[in-house]
C-alpha atoms as a PDB file:
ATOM      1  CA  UNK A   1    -103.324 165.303-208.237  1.00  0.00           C
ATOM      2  CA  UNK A   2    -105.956 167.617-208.079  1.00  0.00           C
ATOM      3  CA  UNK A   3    -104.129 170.388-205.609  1.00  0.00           C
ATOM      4  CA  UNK A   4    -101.180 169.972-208.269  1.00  0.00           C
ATOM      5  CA  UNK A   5    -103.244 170.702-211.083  1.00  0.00           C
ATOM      6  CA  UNK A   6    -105.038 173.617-209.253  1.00  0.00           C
ATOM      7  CA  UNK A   7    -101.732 175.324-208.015  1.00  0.00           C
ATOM      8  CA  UNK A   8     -99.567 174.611-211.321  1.00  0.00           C
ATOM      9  CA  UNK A   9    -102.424 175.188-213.481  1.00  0.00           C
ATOM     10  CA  UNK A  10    -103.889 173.039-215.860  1.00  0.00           C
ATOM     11  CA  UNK A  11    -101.410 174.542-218.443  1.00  0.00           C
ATOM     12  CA  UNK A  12     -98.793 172.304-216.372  1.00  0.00           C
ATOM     13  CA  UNK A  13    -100.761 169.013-214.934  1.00  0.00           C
ATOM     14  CA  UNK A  14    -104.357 168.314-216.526  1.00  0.00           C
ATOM     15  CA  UNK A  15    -107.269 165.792-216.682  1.00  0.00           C
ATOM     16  CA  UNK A  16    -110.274 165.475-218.509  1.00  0.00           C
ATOM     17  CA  UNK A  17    -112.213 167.925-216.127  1.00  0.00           C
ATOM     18  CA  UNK A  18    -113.930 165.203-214.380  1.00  0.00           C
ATOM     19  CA  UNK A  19    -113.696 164.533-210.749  1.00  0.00           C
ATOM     20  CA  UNK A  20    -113.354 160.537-212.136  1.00  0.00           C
ATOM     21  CA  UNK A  21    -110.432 161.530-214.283  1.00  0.00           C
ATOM     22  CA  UNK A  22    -108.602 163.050-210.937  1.00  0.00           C
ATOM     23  CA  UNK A  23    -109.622 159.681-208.792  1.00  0.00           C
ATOM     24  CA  UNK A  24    -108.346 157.408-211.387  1.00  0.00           C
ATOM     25  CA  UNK A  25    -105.410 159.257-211.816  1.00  0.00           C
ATOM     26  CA  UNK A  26    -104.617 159.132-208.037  1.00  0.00           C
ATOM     27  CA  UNK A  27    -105.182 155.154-208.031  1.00  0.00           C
ATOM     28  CA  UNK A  28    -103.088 154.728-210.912  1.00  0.00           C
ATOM     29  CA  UNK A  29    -100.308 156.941-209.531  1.00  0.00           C
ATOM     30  CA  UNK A  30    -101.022 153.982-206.161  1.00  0.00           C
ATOM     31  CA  UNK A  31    -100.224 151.293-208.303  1.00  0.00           C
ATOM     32  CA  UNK A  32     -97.098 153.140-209.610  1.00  0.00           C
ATOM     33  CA  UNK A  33     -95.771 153.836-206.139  1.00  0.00           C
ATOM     34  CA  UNK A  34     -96.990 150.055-204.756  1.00  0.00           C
ATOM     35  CA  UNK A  35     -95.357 148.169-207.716  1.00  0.00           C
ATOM     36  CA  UNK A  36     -92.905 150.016-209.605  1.00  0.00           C
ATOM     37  CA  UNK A  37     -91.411 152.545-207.212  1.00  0.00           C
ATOM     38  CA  UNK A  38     -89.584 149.646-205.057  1.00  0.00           C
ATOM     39  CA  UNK A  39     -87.641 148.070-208.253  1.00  0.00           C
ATOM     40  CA  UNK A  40     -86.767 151.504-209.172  1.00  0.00           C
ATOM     41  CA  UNK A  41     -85.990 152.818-205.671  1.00  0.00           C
ATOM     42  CA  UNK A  42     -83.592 149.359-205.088  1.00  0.00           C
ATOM     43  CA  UNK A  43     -81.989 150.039-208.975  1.00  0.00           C
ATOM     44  CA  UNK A  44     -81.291 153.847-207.786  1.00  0.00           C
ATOM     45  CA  UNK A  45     -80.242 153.030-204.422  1.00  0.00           C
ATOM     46  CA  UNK A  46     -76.680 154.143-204.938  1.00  0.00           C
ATOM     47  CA  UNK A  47     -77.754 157.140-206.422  1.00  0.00           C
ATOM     48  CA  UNK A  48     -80.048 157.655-203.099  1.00  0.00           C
ATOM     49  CA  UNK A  49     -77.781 157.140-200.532  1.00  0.00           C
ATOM     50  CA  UNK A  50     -75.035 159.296-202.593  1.00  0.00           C
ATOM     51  CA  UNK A  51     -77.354 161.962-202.305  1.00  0.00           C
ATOM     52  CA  UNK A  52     -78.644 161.363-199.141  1.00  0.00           C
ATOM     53  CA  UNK A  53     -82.580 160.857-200.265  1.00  0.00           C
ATOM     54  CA  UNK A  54     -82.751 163.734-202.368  1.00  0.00           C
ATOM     55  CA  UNK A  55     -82.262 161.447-205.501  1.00  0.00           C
ATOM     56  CA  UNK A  56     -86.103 160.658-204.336  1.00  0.00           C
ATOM     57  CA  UNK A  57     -87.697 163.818-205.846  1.00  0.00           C
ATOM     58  CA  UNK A  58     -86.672 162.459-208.940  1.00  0.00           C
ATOM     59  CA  UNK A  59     -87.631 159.081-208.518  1.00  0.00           C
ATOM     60  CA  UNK A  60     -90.881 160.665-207.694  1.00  0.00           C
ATOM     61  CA  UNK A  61     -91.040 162.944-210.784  1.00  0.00           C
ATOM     62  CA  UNK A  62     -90.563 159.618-212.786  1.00  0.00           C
ATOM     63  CA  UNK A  63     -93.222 158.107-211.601  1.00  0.00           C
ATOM     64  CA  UNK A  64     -95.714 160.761-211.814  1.00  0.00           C
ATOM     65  CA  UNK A  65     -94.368 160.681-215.604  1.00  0.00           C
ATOM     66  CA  UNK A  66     -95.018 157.394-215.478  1.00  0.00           C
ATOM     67  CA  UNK A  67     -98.520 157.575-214.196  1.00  0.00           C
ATOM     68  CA  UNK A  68     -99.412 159.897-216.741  1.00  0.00           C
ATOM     69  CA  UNK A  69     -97.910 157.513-219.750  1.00  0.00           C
ATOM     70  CA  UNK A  70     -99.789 155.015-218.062  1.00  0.00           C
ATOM     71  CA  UNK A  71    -102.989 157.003-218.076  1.00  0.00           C
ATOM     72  CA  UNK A  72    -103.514 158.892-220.870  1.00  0.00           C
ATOM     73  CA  UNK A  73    -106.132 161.540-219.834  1.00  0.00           C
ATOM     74  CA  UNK A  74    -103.628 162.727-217.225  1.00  0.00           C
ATOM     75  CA  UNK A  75    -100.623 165.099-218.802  1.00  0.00           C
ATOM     76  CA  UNK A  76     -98.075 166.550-217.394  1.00  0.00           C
ATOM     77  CA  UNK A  77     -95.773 169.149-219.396  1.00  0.00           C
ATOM     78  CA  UNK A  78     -91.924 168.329-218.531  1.00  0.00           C
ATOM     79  CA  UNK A  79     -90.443 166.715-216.084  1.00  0.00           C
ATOM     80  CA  UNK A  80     -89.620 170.198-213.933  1.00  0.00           C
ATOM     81  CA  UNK A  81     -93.837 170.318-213.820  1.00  0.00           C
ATOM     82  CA  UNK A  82     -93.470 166.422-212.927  1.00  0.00           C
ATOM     83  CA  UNK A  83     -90.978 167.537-209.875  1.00  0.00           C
ATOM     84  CA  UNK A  84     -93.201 169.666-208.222  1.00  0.00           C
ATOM     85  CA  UNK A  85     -96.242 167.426-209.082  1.00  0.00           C
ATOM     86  CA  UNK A  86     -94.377 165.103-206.721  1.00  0.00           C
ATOM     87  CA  UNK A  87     -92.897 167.417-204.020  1.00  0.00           C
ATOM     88  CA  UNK A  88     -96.812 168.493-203.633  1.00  0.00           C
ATOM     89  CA  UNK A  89     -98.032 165.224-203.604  1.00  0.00           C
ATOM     90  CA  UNK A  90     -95.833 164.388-200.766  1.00  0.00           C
ATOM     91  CA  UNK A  91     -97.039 167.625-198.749  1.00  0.00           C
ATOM     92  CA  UNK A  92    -100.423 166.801-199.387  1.00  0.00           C
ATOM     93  CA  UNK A  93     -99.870 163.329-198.354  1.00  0.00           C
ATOM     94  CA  UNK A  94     -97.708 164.351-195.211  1.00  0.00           C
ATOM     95  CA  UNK A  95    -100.075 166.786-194.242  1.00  0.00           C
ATOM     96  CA  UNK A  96    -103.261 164.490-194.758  1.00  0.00           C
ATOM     97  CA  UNK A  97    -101.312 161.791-192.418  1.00  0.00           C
ATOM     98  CA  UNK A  98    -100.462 164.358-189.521  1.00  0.00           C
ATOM     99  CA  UNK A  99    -103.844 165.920-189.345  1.00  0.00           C
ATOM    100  CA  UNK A 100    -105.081 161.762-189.133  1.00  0.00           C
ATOM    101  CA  UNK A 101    -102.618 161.157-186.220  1.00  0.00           C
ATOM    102  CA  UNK A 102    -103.943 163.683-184.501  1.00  0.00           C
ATOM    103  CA  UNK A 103    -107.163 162.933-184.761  1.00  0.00           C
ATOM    104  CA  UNK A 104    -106.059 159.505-182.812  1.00  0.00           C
END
């Protein structure tokens, strides 16, 4: 969340200013992805394979939306700002796992 906000500006994805605001906003965006994101993902899945996965940007944009309806501090303007809020996340995340199986 925080590399989002930094790169889109807070103009497009903000918190409170607090790095608390950012770590909540991550776990919440956890609990989105844990508990919501399968129902939605097995809902969509005609939609997904149709597309061949690229209907999951926008399943990822909705949660992100989500996540910030959820927690109120966090905003995101739109849901374009929401799509690349969640194609970044996944970078991030990709990135953060291939730098930690390397390091095995």
């Amino acid at each position: 969340m925080w590399v989002a906000s930094e790169l889109l500006g807070t103009a497009s994805v903000s918190y409170e200013g607090r790095f608390s605001a950012v770590v909540a906003a991550g776990l919440i965006l956890a609990l989105v992805n844990t508990f919501v994101r399968p129902l939605i993902v097995f809902l969509t899945l005609p939609a997904v394979l149709l597309s061949l996965g690229i209907f999951m940007v926008v399943i990822n944009a909705l949660m992100v939306l989500f996540a910030a309806w959820v927690y109120t501090p966090l905003e995101v303007n739109g849901f374009g700002t929401a799509v690349v809020t969640g194609i970044l996340i996944g970078l991030v995340n990709w990135l953060i796992g291939m730098l930690l199986e390397d390091s095995k």
